[in-house]
C-alpha atoms as a PDB file:
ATOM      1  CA  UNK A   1     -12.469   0.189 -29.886  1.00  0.00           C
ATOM      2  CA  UNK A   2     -10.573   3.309 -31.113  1.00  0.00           C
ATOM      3  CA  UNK A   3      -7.019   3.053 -31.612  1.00  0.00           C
ATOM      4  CA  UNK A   4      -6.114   5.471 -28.793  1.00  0.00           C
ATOM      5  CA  UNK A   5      -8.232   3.724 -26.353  1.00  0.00           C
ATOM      6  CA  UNK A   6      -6.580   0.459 -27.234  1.00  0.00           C
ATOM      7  CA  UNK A   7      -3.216   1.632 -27.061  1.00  0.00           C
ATOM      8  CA  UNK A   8      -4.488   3.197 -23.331  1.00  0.00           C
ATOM      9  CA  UNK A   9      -5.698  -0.331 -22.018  1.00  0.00           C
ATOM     10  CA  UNK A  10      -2.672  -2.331 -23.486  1.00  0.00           C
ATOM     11  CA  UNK A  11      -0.472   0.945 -21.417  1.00  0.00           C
ATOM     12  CA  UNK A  12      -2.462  -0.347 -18.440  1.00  0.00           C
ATOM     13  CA  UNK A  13      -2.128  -3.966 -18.843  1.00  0.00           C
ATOM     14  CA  UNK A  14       1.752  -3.249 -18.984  1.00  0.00           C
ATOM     15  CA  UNK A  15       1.936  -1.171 -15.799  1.00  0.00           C
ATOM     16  CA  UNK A  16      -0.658  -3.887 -14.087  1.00  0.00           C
ATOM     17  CA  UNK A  17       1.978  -6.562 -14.867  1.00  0.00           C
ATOM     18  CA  UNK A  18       4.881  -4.532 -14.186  1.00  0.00           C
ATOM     19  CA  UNK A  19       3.065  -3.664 -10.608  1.00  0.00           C
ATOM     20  CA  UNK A  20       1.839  -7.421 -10.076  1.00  0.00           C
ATOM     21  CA  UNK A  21       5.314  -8.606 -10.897  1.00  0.00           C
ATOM     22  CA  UNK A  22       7.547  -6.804  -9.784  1.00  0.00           C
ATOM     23  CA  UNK A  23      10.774  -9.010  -7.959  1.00  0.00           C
ATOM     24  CA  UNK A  24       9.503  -7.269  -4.692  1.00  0.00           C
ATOM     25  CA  UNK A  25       6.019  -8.627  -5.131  1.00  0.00           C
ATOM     26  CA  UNK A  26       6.840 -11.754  -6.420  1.00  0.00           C
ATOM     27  CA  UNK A  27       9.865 -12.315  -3.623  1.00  0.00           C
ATOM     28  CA  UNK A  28       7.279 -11.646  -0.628  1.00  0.00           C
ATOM     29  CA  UNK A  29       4.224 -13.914  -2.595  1.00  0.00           C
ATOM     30  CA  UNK A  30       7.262 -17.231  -2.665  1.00  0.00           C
ATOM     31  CA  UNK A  31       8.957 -16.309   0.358  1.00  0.00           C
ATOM     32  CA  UNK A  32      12.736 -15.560  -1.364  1.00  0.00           C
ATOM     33  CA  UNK A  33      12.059 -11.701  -0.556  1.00  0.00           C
ATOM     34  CA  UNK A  34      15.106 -11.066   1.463  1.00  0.00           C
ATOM     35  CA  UNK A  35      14.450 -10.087   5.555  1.00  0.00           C
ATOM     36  CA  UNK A  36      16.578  -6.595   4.676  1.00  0.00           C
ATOM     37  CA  UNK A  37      14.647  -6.115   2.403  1.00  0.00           C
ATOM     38  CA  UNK A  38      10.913  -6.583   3.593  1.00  0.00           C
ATOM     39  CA  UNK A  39      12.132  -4.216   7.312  1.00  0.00           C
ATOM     40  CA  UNK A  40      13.485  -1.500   4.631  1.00  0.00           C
ATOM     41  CA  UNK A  41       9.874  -1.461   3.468  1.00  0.00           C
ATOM     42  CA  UNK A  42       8.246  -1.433   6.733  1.00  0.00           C
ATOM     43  CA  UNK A  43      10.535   1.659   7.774  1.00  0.00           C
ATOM     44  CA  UNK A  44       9.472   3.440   4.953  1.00  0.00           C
ATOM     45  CA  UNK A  45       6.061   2.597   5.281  1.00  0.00           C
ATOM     46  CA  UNK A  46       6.057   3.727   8.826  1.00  0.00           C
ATOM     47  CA  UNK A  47       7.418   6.750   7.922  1.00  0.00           C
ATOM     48  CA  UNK A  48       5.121   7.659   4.347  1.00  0.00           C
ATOM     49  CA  UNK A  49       1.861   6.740   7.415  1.00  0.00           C
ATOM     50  CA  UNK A  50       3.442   8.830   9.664  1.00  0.00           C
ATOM     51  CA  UNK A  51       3.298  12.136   7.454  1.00  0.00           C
ATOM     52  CA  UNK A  52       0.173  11.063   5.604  1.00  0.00           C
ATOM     53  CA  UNK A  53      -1.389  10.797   8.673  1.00  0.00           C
ATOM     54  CA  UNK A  54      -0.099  14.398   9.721  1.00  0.00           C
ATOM     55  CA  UNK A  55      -1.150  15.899   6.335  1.00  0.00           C
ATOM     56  CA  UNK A  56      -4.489  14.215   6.490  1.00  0.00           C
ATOM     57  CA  UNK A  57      -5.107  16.132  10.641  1.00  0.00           C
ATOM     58  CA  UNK A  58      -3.866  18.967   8.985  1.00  0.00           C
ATOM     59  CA  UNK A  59      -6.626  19.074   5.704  1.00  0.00           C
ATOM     60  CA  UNK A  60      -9.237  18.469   8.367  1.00  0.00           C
ATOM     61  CA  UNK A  61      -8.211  21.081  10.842  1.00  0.00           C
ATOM     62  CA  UNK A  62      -8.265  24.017   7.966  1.00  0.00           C
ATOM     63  CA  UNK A  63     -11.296  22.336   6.610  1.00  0.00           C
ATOM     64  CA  UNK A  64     -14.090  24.821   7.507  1.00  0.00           C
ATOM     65  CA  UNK A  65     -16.705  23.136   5.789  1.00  0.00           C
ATOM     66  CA  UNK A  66     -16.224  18.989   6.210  1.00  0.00           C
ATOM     67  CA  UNK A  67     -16.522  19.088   9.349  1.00  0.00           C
ATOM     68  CA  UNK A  68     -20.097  19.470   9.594  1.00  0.00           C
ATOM     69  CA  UNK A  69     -22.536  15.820   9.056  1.00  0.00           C
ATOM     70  CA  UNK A  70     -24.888  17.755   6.527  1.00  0.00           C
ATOM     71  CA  UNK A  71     -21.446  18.477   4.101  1.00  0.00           C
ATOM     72  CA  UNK A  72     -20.279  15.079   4.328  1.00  0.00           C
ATOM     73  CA  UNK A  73     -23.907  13.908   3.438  1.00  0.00           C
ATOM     74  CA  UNK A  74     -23.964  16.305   0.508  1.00  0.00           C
ATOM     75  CA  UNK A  75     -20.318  15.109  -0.628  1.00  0.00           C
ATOM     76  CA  UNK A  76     -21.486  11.436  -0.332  1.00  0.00           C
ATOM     77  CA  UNK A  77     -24.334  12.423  -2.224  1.00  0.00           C
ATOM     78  CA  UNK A  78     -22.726  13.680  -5.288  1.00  0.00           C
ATOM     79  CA  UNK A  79     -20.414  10.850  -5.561  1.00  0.00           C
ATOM     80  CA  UNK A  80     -23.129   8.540  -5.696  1.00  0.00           C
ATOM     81  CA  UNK A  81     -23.734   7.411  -1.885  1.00  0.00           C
ATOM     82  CA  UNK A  82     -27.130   7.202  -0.113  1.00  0.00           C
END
């Protein structure tokens, strides 16, 4: 394996860990997560869903060609779907 791509894949495994075990992750998997904490989360979930959703209508609405079954067939098509 080249050194760079090494170097990339031991970068990964670091941020996998750091994701997997973070003291928010691992406080929710054992049950010490604190209550405040886990309804903070849930607000801000709410609210990232809330505009996600809005930006996602809002993509589709302008979209003038994904709209149509024979584009989303094509687009399935090219990234690999039957």
């Amino acid at each position: 394996m080249a050194a760079a791509s090494r170097i990339g894949a031991e970068r990964q495994q670091e941020d996998w860990q750091g994701y997997t075990h973070h003291p928010f992750v691992e406080g929710l998997r054992d049950g010490t997560l604190p209550r405040r904490c886990f309804v903070s989360y849930l607000i801000q979930d709410y609210v990232f869903l809330v505009h996600f959703a809005r930006a996602w209508s809002m993509a589709v609405v302008k979209s003038e060609t994904l709209g149509r079954d024979e584009d989303l067939r094509h687009h399935g098509r090219c990234a690999g779907q039957s």
